[in-house]
C-alpha atoms as a PDB file:
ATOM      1  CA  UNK A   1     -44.579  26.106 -44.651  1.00  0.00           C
ATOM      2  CA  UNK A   2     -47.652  24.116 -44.259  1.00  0.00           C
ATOM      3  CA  UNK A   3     -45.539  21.010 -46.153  1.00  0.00           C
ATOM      4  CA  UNK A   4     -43.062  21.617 -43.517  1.00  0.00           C
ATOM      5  CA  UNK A   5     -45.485  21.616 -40.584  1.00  0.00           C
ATOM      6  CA  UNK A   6     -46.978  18.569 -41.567  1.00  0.00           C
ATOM      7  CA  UNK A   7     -43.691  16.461 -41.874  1.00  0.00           C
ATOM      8  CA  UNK A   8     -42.680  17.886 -38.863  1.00  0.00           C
ATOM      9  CA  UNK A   9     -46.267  16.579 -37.099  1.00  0.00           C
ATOM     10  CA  UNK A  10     -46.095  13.613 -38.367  1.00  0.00           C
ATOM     11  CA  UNK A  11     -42.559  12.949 -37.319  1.00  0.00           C
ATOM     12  CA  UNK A  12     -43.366  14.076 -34.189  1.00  0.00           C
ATOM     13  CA  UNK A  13     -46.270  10.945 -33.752  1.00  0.00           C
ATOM     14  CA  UNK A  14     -44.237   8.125 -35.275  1.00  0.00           C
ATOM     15  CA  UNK A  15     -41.941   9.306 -32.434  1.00  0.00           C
ATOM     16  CA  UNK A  16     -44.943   9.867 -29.641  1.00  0.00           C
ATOM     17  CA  UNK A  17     -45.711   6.158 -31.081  1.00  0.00           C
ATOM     18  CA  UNK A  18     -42.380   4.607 -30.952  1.00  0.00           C
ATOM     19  CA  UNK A  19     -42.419   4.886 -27.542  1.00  0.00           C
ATOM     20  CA  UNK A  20     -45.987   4.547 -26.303  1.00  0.00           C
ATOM     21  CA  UNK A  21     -45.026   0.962 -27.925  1.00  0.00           C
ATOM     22  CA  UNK A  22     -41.850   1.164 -25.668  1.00  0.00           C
ATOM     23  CA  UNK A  23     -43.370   1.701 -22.339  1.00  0.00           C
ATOM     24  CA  UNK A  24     -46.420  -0.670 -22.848  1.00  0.00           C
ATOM     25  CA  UNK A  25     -43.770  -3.274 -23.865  1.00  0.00           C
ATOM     26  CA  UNK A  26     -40.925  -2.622 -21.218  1.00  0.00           C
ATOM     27  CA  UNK A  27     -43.918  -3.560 -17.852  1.00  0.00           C
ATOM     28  CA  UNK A  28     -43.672  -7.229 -20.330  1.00  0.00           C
ATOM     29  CA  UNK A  29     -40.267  -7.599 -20.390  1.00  0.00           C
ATOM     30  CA  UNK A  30     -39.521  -6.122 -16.607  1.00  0.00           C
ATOM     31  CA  UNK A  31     -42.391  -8.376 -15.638  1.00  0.00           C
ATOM     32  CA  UNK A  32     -40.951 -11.796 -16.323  1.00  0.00           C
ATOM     33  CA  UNK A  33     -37.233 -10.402 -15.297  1.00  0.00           C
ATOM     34  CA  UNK A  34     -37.977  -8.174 -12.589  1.00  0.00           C
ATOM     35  CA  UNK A  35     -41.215  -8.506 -10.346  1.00  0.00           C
ATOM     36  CA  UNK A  36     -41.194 -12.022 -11.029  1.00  0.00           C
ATOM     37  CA  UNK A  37     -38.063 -13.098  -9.811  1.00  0.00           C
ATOM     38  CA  UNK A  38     -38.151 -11.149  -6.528  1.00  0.00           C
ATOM     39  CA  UNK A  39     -41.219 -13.971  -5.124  1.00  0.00           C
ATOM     40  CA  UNK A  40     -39.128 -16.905  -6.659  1.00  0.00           C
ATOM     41  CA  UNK A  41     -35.767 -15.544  -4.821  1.00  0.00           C
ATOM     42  CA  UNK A  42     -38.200 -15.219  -1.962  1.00  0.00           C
ATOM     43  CA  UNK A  43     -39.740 -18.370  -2.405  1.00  0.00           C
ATOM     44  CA  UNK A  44     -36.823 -20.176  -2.057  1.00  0.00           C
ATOM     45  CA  UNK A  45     -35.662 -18.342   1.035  1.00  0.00           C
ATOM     46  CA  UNK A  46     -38.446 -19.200   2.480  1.00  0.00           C
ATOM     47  CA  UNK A  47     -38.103 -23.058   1.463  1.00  0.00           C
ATOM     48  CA  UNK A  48     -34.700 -23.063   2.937  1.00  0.00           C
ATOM     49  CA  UNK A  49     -35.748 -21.560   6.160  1.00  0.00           C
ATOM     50  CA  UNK A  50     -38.210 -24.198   6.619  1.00  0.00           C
ATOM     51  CA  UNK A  51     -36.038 -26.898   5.928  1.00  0.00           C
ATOM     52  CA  UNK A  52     -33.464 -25.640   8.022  1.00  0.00           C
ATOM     53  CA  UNK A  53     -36.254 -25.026  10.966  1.00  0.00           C
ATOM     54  CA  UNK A  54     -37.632 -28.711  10.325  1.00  0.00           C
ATOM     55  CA  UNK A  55     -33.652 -30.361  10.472  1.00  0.00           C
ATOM     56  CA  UNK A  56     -33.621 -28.119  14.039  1.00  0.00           C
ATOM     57  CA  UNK A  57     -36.673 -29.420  15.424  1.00  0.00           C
ATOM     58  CA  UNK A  58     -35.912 -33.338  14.343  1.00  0.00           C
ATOM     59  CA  UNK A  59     -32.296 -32.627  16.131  1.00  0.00           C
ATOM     60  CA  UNK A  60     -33.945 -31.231  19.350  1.00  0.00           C
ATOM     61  CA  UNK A  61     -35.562 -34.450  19.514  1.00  0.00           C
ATOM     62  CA  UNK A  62     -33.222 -36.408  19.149  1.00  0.00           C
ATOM     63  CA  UNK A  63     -30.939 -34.801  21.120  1.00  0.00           C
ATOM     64  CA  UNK A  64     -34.421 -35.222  23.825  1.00  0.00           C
ATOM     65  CA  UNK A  65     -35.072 -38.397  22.932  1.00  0.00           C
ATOM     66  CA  UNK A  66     -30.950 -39.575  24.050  1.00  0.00           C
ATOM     67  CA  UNK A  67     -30.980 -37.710  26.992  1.00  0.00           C
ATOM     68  CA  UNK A  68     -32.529 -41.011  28.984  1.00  0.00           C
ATOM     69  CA  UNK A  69     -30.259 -43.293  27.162  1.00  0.00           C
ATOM     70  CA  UNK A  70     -27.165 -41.600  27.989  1.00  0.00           C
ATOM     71  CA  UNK A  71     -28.010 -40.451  31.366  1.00  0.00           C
ATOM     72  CA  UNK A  72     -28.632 -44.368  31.805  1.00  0.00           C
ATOM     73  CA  UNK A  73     -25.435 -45.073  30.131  1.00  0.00           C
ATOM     74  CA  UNK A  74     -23.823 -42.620  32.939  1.00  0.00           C
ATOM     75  CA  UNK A  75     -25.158 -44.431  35.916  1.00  0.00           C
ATOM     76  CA  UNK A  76     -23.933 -47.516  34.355  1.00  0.00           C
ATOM     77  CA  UNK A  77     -20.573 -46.736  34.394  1.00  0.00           C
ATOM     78  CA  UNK A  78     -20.831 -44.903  37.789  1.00  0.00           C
ATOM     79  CA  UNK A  79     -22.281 -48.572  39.592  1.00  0.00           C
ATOM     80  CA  UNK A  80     -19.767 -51.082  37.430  1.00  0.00           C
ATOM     81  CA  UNK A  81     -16.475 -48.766  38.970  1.00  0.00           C
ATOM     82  CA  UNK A  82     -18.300 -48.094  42.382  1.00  0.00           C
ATOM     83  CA  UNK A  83     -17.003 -51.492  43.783  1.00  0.00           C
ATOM     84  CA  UNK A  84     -20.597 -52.227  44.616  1.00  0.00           C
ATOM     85  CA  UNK A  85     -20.718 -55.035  41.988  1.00  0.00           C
ATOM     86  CA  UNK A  86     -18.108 -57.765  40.912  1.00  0.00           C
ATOM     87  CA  UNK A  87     -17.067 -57.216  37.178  1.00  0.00           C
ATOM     88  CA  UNK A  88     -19.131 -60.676  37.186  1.00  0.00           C
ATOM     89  CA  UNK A  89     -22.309 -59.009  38.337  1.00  0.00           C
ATOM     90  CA  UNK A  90     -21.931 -56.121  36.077  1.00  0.00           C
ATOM     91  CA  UNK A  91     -19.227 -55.522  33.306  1.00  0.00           C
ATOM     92  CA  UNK A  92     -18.698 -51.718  32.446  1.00  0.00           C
ATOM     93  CA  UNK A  93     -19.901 -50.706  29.104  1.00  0.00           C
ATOM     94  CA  UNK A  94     -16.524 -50.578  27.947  1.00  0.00           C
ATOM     95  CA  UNK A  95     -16.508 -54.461  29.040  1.00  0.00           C
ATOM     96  CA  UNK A  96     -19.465 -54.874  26.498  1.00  0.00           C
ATOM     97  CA  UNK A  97     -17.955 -53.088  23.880  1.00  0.00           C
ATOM     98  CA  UNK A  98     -14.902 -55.407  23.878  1.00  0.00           C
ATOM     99  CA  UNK A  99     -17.124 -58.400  23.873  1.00  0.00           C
ATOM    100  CA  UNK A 100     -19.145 -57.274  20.636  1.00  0.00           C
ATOM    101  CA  UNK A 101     -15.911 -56.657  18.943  1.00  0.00           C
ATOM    102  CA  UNK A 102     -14.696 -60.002  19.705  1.00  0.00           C
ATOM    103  CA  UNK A 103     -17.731 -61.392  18.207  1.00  0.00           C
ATOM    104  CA  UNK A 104     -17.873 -59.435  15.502  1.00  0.00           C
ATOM    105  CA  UNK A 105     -13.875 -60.246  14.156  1.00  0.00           C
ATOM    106  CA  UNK A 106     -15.045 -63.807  14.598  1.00  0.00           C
ATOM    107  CA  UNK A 107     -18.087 -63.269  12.421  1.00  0.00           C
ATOM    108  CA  UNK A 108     -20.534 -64.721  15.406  1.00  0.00           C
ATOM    109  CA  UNK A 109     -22.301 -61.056  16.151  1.00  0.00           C
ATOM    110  CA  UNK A 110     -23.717 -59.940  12.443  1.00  0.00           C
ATOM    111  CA  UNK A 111     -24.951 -64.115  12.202  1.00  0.00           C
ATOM    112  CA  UNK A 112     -27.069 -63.890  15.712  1.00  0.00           C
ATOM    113  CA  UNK A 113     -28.349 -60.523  14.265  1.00  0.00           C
ATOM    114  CA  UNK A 114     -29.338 -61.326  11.145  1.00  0.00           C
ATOM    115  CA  UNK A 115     -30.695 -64.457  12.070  1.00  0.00           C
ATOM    116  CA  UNK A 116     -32.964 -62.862  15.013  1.00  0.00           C
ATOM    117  CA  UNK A 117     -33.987 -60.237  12.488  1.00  0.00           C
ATOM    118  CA  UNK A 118     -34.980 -62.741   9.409  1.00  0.00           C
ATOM    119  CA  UNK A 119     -37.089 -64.793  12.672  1.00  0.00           C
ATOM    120  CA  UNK A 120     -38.730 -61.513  13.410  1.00  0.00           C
ATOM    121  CA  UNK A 121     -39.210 -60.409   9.990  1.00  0.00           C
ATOM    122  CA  UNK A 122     -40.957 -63.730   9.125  1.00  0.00           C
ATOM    123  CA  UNK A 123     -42.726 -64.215  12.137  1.00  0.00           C
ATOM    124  CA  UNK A 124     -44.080 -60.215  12.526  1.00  0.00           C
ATOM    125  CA  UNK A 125     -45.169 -61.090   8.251  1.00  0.00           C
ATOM    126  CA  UNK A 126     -47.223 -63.950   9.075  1.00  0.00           C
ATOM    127  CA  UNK A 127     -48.888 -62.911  12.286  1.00  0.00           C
ATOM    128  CA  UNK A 128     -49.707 -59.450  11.558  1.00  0.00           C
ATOM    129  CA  UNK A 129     -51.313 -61.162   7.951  1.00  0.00           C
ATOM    130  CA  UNK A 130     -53.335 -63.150   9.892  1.00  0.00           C
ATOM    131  CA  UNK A 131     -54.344 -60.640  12.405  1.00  0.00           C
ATOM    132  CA  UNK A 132     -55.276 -58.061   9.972  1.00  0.00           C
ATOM    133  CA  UNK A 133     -57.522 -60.747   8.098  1.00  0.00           C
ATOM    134  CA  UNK A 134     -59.175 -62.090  10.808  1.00  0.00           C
ATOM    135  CA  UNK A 135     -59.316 -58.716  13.205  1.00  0.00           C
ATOM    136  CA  UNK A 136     -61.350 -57.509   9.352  1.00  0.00           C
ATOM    137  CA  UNK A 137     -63.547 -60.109   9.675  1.00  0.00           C
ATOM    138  CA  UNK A 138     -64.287 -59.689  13.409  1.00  0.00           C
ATOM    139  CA  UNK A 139     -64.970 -55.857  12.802  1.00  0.00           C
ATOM    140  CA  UNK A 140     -67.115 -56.294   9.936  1.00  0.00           C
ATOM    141  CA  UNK A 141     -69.383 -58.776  10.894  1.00  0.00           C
ATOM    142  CA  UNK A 142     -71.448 -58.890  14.432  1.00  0.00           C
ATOM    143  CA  UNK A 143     -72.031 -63.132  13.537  1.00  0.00           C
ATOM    144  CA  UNK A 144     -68.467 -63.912  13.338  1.00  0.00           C
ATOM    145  CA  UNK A 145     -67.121 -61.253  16.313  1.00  0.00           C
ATOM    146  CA  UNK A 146     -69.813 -63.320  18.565  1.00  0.00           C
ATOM    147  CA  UNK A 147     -68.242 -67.048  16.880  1.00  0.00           C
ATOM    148  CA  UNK A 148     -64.681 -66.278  17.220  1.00  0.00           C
ATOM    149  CA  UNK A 149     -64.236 -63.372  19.611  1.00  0.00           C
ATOM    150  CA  UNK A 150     -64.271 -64.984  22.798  1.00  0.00           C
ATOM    151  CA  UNK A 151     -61.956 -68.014  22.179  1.00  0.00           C
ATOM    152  CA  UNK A 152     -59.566 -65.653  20.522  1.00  0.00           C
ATOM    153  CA  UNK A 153     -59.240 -63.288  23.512  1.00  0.00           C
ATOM    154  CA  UNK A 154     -58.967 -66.292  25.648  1.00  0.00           C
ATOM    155  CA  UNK A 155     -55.577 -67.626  23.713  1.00  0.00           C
ATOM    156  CA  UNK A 156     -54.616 -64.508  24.185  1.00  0.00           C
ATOM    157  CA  UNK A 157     -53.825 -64.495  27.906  1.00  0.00           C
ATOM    158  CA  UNK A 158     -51.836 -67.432  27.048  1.00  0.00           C
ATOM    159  CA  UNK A 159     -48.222 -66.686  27.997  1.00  0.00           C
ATOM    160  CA  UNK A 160     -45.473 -67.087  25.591  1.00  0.00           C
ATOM    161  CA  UNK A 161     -43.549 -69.687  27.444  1.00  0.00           C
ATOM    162  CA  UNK A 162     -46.636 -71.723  27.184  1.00  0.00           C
ATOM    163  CA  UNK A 163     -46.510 -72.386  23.893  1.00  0.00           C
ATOM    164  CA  UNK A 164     -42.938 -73.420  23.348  1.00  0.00           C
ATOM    165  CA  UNK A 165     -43.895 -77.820  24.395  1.00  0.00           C
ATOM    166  CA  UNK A 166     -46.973 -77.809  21.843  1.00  0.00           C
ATOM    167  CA  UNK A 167     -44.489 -75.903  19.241  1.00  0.00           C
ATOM    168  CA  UNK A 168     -41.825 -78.646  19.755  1.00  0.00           C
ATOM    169  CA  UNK A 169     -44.378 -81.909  19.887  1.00  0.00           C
ATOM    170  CA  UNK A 170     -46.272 -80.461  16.886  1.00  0.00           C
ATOM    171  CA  UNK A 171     -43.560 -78.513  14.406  1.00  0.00           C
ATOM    172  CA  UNK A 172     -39.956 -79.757  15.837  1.00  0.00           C
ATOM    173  CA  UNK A 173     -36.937 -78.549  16.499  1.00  0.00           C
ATOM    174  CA  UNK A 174     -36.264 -76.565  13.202  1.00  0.00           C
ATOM    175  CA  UNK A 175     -37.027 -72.858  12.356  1.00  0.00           C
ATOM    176  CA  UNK A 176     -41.064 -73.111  11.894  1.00  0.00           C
ATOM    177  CA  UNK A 177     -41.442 -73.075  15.958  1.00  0.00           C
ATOM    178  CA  UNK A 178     -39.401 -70.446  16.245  1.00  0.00           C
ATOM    179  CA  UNK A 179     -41.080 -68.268  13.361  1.00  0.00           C
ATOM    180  CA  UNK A 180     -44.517 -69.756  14.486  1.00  0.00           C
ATOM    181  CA  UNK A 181     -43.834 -68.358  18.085  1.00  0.00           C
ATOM    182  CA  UNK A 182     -43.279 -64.671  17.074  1.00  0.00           C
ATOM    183  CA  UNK A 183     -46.236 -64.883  14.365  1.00  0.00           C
ATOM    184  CA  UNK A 184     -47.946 -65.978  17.262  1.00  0.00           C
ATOM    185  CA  UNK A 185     -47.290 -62.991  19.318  1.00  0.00           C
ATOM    186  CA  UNK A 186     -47.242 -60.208  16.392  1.00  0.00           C
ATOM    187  CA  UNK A 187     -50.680 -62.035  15.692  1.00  0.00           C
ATOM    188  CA  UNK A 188     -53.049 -60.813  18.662  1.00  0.00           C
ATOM    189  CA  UNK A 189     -52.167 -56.679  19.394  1.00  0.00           C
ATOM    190  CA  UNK A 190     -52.888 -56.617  15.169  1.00  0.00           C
ATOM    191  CA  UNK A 191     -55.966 -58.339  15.297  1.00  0.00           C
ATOM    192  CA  UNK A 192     -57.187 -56.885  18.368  1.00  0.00           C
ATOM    193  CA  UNK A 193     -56.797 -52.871  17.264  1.00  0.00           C
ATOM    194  CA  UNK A 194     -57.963 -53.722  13.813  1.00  0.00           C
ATOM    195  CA  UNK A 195     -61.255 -55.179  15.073  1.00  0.00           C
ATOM    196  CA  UNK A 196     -61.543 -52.427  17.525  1.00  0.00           C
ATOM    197  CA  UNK A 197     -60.805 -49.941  15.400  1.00  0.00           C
ATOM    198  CA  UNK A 198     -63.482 -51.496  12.589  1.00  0.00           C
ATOM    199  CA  UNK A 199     -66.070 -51.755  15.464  1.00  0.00           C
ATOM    200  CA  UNK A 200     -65.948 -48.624  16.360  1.00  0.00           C
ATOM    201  CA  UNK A 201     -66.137 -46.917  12.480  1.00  0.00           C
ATOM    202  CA  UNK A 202     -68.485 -44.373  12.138  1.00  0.00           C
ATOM    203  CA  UNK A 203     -71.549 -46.422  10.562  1.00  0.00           C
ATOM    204  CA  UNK A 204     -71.682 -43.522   7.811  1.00  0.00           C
ATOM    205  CA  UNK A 205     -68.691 -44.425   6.604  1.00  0.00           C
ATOM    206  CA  UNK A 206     -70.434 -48.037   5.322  1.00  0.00           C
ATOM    207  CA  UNK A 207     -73.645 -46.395   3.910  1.00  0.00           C
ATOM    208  CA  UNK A 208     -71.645 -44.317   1.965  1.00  0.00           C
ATOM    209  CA  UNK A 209     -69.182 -47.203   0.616  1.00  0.00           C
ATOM    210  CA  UNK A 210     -72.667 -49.845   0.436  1.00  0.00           C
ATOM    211  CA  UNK A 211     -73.852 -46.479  -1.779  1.00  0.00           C
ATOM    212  CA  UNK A 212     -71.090 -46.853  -4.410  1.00  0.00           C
ATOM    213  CA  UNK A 213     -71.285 -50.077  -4.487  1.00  0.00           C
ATOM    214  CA  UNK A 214     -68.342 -51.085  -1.887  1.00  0.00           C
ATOM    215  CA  UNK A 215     -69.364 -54.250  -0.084  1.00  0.00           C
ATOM    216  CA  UNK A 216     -66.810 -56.734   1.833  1.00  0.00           C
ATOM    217  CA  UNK A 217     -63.636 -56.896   1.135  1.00  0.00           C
ATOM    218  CA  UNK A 218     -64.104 -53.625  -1.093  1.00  0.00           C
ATOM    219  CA  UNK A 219     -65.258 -52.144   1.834  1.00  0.00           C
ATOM    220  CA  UNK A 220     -62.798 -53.144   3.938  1.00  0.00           C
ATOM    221  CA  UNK A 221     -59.813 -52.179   1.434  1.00  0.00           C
ATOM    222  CA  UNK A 222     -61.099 -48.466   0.222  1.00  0.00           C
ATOM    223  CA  UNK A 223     -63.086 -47.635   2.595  1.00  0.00           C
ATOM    224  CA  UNK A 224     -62.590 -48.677   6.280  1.00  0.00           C
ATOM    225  CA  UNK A 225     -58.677 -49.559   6.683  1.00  0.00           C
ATOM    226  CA  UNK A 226     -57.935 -46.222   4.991  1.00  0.00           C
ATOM    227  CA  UNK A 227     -60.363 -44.556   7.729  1.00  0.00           C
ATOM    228  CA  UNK A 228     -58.707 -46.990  10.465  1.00  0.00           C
ATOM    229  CA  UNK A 229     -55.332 -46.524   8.979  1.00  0.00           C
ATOM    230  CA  UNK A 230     -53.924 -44.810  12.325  1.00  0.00           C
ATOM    231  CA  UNK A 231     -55.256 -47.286  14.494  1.00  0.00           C
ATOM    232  CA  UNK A 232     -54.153 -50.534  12.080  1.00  0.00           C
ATOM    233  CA  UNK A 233     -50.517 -48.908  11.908  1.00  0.00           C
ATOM    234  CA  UNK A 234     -50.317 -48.587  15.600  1.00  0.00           C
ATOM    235  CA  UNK A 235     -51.598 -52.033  16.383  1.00  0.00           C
ATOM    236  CA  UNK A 236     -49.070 -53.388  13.672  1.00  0.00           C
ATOM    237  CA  UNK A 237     -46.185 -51.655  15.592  1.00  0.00           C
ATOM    238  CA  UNK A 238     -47.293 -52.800  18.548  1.00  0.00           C
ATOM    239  CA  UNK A 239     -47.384 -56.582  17.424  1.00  0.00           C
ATOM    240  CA  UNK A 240     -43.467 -55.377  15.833  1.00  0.00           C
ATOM    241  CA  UNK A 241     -43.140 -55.093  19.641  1.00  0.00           C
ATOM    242  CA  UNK A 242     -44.807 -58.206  20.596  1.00  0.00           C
ATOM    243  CA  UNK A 243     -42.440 -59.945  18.210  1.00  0.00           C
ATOM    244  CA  UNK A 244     -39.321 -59.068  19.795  1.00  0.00           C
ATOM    245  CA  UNK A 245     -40.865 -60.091  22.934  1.00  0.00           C
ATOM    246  CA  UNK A 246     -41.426 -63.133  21.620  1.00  0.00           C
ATOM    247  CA  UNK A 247     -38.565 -64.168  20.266  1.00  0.00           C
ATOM    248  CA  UNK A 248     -36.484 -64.728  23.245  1.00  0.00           C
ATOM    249  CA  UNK A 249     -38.588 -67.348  24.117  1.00  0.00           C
ATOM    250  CA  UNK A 250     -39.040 -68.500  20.193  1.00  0.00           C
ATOM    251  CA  UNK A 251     -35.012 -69.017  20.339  1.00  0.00           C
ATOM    252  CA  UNK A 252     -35.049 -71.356  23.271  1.00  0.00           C
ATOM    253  CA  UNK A 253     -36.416 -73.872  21.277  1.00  0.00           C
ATOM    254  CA  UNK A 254     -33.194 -76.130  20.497  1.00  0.00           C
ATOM    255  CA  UNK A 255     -31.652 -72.897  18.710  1.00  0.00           C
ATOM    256  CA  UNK A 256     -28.199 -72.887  18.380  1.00  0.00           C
ATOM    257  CA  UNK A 257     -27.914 -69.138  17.022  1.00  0.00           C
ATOM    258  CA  UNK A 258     -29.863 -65.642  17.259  1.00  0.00           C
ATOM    259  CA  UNK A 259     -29.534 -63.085  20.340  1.00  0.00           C
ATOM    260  CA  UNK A 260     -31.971 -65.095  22.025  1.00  0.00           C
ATOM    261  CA  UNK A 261     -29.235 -68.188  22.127  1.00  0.00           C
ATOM    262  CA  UNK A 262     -26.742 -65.931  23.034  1.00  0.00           C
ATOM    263  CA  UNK A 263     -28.447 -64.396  25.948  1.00  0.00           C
ATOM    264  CA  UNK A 264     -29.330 -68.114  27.103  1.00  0.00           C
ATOM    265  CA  UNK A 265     -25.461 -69.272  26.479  1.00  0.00           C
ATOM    266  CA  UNK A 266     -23.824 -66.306  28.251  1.00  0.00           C
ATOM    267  CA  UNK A 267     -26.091 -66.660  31.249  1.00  0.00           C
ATOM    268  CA  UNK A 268     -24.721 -70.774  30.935  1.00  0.00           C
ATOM    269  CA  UNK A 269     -21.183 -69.695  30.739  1.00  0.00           C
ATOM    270  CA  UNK A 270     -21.113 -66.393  33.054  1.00  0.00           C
ATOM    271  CA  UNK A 271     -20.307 -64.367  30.612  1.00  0.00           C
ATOM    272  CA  UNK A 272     -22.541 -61.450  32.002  1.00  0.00           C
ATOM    273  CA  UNK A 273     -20.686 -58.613  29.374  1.00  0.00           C
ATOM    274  CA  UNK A 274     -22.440 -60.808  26.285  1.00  0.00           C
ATOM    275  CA  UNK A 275     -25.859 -61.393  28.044  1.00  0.00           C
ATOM    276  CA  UNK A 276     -25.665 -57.423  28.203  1.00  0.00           C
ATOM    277  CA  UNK A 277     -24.548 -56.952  24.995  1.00  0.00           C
ATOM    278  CA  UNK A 278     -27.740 -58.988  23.333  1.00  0.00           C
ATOM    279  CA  UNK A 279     -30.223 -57.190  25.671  1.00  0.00           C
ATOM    280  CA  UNK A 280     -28.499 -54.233  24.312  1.00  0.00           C
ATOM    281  CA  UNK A 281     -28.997 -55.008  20.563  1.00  0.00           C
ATOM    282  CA  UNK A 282     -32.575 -56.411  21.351  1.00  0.00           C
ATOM    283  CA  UNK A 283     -33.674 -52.975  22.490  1.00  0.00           C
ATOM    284  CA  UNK A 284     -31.716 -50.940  19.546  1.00  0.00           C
ATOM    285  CA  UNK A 285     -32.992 -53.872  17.046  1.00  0.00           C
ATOM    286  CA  UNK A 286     -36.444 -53.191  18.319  1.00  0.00           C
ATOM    287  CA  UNK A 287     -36.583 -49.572  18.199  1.00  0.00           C
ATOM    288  CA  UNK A 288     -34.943 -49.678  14.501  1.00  0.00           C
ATOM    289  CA  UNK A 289     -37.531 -51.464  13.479  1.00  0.00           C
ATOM    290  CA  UNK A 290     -40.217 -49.583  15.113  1.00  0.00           C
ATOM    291  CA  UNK A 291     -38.691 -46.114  14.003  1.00  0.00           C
ATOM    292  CA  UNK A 292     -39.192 -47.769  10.026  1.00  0.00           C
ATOM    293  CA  UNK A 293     -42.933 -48.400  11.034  1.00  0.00           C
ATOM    294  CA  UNK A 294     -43.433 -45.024  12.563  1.00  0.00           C
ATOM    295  CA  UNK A 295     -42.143 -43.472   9.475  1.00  0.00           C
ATOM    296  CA  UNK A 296     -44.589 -45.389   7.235  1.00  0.00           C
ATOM    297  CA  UNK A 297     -47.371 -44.537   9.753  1.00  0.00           C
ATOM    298  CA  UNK A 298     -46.530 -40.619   9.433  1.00  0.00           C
ATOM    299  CA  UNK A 299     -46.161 -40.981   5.588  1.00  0.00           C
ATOM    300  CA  UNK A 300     -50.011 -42.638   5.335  1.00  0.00           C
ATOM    301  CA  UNK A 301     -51.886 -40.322   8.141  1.00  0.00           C
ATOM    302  CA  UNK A 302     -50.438 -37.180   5.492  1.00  0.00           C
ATOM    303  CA  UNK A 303     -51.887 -39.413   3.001  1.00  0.00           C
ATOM    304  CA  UNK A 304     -55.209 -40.300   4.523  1.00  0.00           C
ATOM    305  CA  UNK A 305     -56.276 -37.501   6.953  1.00  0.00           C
END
């Protein structure tokens, strides 16, 4: 009896064992298949819903942001057909969509485009270049903002037109005016935020960067234009802006394409539905290019700040 009791014990702890192992084992194995994937499910709920709340706030404003354009659009149409104004005078926007489609069978429309663009491309390159250099210097060093400050915000009052004689006596009649014009005009709103925006750093900023070492244009590169980034970004899209202002004027230098030209040959010819139709693709081709900027200003402020 006692031989029997014993087995029977013993079975009875391999058994008690068996599944103490069991249930200390199963939390594992329910752990990586159960309470685990209930937060990832959840997780990516969660993800979705904010993408899907981000997409609904970027369409409310744009759907905002074209109320303006289309009202405008409205009260277009409403003057051209009110008999107020000869078709002359003012075209209806169905007038200027026939005249860009024209052009653009015959090729003429994606040339002036492209051509206006390359001008401002080049042009916005060079200027803002220039103004970030010098606007560095100005904001780093008191002697050189007192040497060149003055005389630079006195060309700066200088109007655009001004500028196109001495372009043609100096450069010609070929595409450097026409780029040097819009540098010209991308060159001061850069160089004036940057040295503002230098001017004004906090002065801790510079002992700390003189601490590791950072002097001139080390300083300038990893230390202040990241601080300044927001202000340098806006004063670059602001000379983007300047550009396209000055390019009208850079394109009635002896040009014989661009949107410029073709605002200058429709008013020639009366054809008031193509003058329309390039101050219509200025302003789109100007806020394109100021929408890419704003994008690269948003992506370096979550970078820097």
């Amino acid at each position: 009896m006692s031989a029997d009791t014993t087995e029977t014990t013993a079975r009875t702890t391999e058994k008690t064992e068996a599944v103490t192992v069991t249930g200390r084992d199963a939390p594992a194995s329910g752990s990586v298949t159960g309470s685990d994937a209930v937060p990832v499910t959840g997780g990516r709920a969660r993800v979705g819903g904010d993408r899907l709340a981000a997409t609904g706030r970027a369409a409310g404003r744009v759907a905002v942001g074209l109320l303006v354009p289309v009202a405008l659009l409205v009260a277009w149409n409403t003057a051209a057909r009110s008999g107020a104004y000869a078709p002359s005078q003012l075209p209806e926007p169905l007038a200027v969509a026939r005249a860009a489609r024209v052009l653009w069978e015959r090729g003429e429309l994606l040339h002036h485009v492209a051509i206006s663009v390359q001008r401002v491309l080049l042009g916005f390159s060079a200027g803002a270049g220039a103004g970030l250099v010098l606007g560095g210097l100005v904001g780093l060093s008191t002697a050189v903002r007192r040497l060149l400050g003055p005389t630079v915000q006195a060309l700066r009052a200088v109007p655009s037109l001004a500028w196109v004689p001495l372009l043609l006596l100096w450069l010609g009649i070929g595409e450097t005016p026409k780029i040097t014009l819009v540098a010209v005009g991308a060159f001061f709103p850069v160089y004036t935020t940057v040295a503002s925006a230098l001017d004004h750093a906090d002065p801790g900023l510079r002992e700390l960067g003189h601490a590791y070492g950072r002097r001139g244009p080390a300083l300038l590169a990893q230390v202040l234009i990241p601080a300044a980034a927001p202000s340098v970004l806006s004063g670059l899209r602001l000379g983007l802006a300047q550009g396209w202002l000055f390019l009208v004027a850079a394109e009635l230098i002896a040009s014989s394409m661009g949107l410029g030209f073709l605002l200058i040959d429709s008013q020639n010819t009366g054809r008031t539905d193509i003058l329309l139709l390039a101050i219509v693709l200025l302003a789109l081709l100007g806020k394109a290019t100021d929408a890419v900027l704003g994008v690269v200003e948003r992506a370096v402020a979550r970078r820097w700040t």
